[in-house]
Protein backbone atom coordinates (compact mmCIF):
# COMPACT_ATOMS: atom_id res chain seq x y z
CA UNK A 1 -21.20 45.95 -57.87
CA UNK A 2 -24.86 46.73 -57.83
CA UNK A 3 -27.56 47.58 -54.77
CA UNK A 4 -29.83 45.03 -53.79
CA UNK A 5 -31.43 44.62 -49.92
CA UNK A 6 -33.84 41.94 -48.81
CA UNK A 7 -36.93 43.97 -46.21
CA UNK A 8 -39.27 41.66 -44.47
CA UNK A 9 -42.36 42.84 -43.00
CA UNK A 10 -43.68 42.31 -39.66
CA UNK A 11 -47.70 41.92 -38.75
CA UNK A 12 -48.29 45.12 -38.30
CA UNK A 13 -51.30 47.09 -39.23
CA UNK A 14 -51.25 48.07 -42.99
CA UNK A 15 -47.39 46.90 -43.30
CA UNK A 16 -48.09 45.05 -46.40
CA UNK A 17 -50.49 47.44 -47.43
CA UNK A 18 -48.63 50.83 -47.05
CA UNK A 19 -45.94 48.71 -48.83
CA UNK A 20 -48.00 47.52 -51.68
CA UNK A 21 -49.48 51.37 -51.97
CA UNK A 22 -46.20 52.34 -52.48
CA UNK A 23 -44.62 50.10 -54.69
CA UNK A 24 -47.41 50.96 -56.99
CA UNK A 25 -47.64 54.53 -56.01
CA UNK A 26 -51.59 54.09 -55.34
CA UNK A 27 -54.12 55.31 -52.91
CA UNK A 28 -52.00 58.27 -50.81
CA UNK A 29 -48.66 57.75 -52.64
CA UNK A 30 -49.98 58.33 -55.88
CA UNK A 31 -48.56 62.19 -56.36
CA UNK A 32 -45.17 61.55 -54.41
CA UNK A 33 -42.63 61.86 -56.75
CA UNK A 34 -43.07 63.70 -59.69
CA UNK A 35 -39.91 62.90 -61.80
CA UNK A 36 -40.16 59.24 -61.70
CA UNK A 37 -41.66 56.43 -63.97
CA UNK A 38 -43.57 53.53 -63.20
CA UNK A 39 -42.45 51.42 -65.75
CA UNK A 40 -43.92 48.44 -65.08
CA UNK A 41 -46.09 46.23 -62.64
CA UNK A 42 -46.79 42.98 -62.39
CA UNK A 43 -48.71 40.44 -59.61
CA UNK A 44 -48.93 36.93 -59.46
CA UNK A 45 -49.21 33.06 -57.69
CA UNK A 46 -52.48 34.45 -55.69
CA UNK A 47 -55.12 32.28 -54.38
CA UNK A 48 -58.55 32.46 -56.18
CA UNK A 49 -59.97 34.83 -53.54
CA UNK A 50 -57.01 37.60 -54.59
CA UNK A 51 -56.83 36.29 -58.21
CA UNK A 52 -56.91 40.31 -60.19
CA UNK A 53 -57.16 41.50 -56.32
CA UNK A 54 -52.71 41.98 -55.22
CA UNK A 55 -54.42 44.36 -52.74
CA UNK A 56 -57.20 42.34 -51.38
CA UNK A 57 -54.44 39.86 -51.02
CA UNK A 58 -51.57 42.01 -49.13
CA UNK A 59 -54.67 43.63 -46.92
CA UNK A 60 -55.23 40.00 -45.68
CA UNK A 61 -51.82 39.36 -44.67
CA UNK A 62 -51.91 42.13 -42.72
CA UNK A 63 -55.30 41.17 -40.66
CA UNK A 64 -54.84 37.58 -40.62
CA UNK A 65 -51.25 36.31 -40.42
CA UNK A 66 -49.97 34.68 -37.15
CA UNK A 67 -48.86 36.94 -34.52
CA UNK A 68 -45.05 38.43 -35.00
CA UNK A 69 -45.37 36.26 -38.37
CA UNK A 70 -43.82 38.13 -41.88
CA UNK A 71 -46.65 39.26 -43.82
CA UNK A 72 -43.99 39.84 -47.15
CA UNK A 73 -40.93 40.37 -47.95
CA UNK A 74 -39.32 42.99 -50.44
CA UNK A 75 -36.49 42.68 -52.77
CA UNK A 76 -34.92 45.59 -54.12
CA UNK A 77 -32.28 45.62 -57.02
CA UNK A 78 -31.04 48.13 -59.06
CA UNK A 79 -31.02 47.49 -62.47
CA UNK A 80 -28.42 48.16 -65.55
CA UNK A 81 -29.50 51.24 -67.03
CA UNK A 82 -28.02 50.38 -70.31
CA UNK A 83 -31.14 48.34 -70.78
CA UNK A 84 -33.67 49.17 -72.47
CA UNK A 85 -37.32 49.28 -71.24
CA UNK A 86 -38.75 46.12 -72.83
CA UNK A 87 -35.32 44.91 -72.17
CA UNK A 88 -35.20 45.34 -68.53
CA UNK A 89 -38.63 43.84 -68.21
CA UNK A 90 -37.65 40.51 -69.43
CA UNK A 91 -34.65 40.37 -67.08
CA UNK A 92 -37.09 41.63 -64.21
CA UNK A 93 -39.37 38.78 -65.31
CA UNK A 94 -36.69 36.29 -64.92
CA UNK A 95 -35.49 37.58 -61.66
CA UNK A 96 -39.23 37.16 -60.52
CA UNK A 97 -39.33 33.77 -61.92
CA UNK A 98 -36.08 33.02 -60.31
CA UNK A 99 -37.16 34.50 -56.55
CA UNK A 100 -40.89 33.84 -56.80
CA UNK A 101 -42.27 32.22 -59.47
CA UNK A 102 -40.70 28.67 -58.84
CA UNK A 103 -41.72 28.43 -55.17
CA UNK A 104 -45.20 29.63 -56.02
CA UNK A 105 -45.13 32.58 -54.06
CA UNK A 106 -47.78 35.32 -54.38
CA UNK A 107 -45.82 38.76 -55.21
CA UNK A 108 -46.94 42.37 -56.50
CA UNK A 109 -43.72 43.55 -58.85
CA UNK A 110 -42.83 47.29 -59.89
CA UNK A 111 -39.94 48.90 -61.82
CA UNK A 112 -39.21 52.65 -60.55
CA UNK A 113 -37.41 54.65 -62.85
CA UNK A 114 -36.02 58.39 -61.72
CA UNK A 115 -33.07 60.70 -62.96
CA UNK A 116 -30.01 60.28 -60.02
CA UNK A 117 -29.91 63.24 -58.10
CA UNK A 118 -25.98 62.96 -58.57
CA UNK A 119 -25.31 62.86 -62.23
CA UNK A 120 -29.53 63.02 -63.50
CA UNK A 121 -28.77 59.36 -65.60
CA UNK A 122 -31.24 57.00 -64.81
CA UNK A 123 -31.88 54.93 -61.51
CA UNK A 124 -34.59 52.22 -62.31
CA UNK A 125 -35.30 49.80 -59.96
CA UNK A 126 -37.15 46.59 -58.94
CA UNK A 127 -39.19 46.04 -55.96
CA UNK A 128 -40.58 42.37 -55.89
CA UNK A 129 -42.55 42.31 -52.67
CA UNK A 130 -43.65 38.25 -52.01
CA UNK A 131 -45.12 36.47 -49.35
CA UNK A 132 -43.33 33.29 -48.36
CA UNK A 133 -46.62 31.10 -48.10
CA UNK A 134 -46.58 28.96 -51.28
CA UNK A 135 -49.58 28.24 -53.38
CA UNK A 136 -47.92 25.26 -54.52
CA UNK A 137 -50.02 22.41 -52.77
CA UNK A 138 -53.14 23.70 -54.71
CA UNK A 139 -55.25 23.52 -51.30
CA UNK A 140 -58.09 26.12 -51.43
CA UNK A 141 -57.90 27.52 -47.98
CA UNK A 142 -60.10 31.41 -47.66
CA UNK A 143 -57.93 34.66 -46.78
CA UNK A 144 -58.66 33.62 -42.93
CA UNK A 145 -57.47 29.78 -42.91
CA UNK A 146 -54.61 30.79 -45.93
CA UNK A 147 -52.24 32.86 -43.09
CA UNK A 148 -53.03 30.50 -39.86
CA UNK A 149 -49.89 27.80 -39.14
CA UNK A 150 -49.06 25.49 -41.57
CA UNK A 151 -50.30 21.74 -40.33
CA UNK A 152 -47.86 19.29 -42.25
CA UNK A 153 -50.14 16.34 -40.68
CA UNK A 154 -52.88 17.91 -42.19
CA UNK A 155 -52.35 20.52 -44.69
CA UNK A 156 -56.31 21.25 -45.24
CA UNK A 157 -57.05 21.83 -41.72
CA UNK A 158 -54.07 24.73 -41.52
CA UNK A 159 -52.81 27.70 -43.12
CA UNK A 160 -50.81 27.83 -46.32
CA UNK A 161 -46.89 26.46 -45.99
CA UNK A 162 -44.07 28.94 -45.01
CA UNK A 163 -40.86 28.73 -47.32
CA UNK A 164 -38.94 30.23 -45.29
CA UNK A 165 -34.62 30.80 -46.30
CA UNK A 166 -34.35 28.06 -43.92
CA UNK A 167 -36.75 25.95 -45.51
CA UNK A 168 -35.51 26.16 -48.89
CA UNK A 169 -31.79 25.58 -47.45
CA UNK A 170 -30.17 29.20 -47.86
CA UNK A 171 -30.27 30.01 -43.98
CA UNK A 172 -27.91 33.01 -43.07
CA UNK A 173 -26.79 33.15 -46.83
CA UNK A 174 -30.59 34.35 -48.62
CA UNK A 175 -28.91 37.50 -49.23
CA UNK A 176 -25.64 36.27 -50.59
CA UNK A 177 -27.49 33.69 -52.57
CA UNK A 178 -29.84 36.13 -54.22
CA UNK A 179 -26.73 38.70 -54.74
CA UNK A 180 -24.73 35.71 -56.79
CA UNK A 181 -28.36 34.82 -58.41
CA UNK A 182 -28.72 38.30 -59.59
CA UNK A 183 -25.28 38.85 -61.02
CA UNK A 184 -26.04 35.80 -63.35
CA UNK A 185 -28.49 36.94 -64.49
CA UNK A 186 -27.72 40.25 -65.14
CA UNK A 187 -24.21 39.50 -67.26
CA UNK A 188 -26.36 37.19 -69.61
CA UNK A 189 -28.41 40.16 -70.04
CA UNK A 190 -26.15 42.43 -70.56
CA UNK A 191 -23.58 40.36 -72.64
CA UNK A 192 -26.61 39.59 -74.76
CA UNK A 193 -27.83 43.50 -75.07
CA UNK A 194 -25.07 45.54 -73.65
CA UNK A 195 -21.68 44.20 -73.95
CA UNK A 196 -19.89 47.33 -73.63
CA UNK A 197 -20.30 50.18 -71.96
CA UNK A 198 -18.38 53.79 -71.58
CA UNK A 199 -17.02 55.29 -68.59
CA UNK A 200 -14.86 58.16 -67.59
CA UNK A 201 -11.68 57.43 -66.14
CA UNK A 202 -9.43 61.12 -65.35
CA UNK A 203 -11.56 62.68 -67.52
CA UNK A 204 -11.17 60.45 -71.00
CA UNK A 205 -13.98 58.46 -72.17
CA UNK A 206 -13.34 54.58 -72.30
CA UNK A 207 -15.35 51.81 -73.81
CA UNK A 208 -15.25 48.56 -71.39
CA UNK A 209 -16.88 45.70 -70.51
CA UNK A 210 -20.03 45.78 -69.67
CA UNK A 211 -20.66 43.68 -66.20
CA UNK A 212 -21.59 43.29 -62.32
CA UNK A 213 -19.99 41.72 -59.61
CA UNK A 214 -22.40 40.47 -56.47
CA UNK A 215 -19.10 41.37 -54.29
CA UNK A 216 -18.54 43.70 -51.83
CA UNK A 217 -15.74 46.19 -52.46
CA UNK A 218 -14.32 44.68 -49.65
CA UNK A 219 -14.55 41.12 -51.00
CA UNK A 220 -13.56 42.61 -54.33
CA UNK A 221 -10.53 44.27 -53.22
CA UNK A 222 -9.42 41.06 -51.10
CA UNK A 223 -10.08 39.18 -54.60
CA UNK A 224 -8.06 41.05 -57.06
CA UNK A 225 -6.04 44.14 -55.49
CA UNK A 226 -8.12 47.14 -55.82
CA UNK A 227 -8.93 49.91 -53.58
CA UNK A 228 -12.63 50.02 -54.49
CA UNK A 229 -14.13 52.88 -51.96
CA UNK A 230 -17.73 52.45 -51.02
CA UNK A 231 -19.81 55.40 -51.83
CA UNK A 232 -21.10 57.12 -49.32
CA UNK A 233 -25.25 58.13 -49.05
CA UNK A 234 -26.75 61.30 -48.53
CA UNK A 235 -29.63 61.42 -46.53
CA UNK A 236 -33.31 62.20 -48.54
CA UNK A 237 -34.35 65.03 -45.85
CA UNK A 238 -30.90 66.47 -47.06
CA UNK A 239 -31.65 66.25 -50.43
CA UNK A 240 -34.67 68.00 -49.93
CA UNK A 241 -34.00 70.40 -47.48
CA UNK A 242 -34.59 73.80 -48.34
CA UNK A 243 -31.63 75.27 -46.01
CA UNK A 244 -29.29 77.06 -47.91
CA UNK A 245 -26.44 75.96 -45.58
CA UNK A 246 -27.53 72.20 -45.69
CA UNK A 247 -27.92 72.43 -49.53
CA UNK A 248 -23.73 74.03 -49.63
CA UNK A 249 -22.95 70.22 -47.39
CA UNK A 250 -25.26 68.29 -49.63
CA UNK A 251 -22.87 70.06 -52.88
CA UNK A 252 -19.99 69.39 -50.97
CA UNK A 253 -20.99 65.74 -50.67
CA UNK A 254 -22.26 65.38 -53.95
CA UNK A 255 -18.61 66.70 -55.19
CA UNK A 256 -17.21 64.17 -52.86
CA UNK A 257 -19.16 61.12 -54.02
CA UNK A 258 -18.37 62.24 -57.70
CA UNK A 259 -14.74 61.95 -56.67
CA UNK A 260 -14.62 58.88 -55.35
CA UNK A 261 -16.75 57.21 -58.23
CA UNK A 262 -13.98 58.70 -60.49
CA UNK A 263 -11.25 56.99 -58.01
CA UNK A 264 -13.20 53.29 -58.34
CA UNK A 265 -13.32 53.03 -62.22
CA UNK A 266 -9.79 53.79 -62.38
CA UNK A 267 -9.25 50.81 -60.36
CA UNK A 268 -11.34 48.36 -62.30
CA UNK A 269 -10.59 49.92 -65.78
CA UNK A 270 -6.82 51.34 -64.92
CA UNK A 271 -5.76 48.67 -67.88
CA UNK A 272 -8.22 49.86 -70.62
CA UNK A 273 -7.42 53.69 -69.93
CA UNK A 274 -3.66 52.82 -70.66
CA UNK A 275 -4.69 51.51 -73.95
CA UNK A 276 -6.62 54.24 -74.67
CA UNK A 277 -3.90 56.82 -74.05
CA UNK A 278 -1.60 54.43 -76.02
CA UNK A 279 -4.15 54.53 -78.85
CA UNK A 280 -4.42 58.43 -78.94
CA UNK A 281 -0.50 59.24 -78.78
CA UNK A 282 -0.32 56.71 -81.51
CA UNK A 283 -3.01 58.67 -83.76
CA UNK A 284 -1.47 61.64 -82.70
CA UNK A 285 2.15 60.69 -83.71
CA UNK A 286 0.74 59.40 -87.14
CA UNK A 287 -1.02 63.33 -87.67
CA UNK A 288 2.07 65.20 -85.83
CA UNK A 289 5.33 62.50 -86.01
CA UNK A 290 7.04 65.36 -83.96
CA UNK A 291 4.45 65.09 -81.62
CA UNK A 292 5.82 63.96 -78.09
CA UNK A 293 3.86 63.43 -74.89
CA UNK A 294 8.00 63.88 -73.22
């Protein structure tokens, strides 16, 4: 299982802006957080009037796109943090190939990267915010004519074409088919860098295999018999509260979440654990043969 959420963006003023300021922690985001990494950014597909200029470009969505039209949408997806920096860039750039690059889409791409205020190991991120009007037809229209409506009759005369989830045939299911997208991706990745990984399962350390599912825990459960638990959020103003009685909850959550966490990898690695306790008694037996775990 791993977190990803599709955000669209309403006209609005500064919606796209604000959003592009902080994805790139610029202009009056720039000192917000100060244990995180930007790791990486990346822009691309914009017309020749935003060519070097992502915020030129995401300004102009937000003063001339249609009224109650999407100015971008924002894809967020956690990413394995058994990769590598320069490792997790290349998957990032296929995901952005994958969701962007192929329709032609302008986009502004960041990897965030901070410690997990659970266990401290590291959270990165990508947020691929893209606009949905496609470059594609090579028509040079100017930031006012580029977010007007799209004239199929005559393409010069309107704004750039909307490739909308309906449009490119995913309807209702964008979200599931970016989630089963993603977990492609992410196994070849990780079967080509990370194969295994180690977990804790009651408190011994197991090697297993290293990949994601795009299903619920729900779905998963229904699928093979678990009891996957979802893991419940804390809320940031919690995190960050300074009351000593909200900060004893937040521990007692914390303790909570740690618990179930612990509960979900024995499900999906009950198997290997048994294997591993086989494989210790056996070494022990061989140092102690009166050894007995009776």
């Amino acid at each position: 299982m791993f977190y990803l959420n599709l955000k669209h963006n309403i006209k609005k003023e500064q919606s796209s802006l604000n959003a592009f300021h902080y994805l790139t922690r610029t202009a009056h985001f720039e000192n917000q957080k100060d244990n995180e990494k930007l790791e990486f950014i990346r822009y691309g597909n914009m017309p020749k009037w935003a060519e070097n200029k992502p915020k030129l470009f995401w300004k102009s969505a937000d003063q001339f796109e249609i009224s109650r039209g999407r100015t971008s949408s924002t894809l967020t997806i956690a990413l394995p943090k058994e990769l590598i920096l320069e490792q997790r860039a290349e998957l990032v750039q296929k995901l952005i190939d994958q969701f962007a690059g192929q329709y032609q889409f302008p986009y502004t791409a960041v990897i965030h990267n901070h410690p997990s205020e659970i266990t401290g190991e590291d959270q990165p991120h990508l947020h691929l915010m893209y606009s949905e009007r496609t470059i594609s037809d090579d028509i040079e229209r100017p930031p006012e004519q580029f977010f007007k409506q799209y004239r199929p009759k005559n393409p010069t005369q309107g704004g750039a074409q909307k490739l909308t989830a309906d449009a490119l045939g995913f309807g209702r299911n964008q979200v599931k088919v970016f989630r089963e997208k993603t977990q492609e991706l992410m196994n070849l990745f990780l079967e080509k860098y990370a194969p295994t990984k180690k977990v804790m399962v009651y408190g011994v350390e197991i090697e297993v295999k290293n990949q994601v599912s795009c299903l619920s825990n729900d779905d998963f459960n229904q699928k093979f018999g678990t009891k996957l638990q979802d893991v419940p959020q804390i809320p940031r103003w919690k995190l960050y509260s300074a009351d000593p009685i909200i900060q004893l909850d937040v521990e007692a959550q914390k303790n909570t979440i740690k618990k179930i966490r612990n509960q979900n990898n024995a499900e999906l690695y009950g198997k290997e654990y048994d294997l591993e306790i086989s494989r210790r008694h056996v070494l022990t037996q061989k140092k102690d043969p009166g050894f007995s775990l009776d």
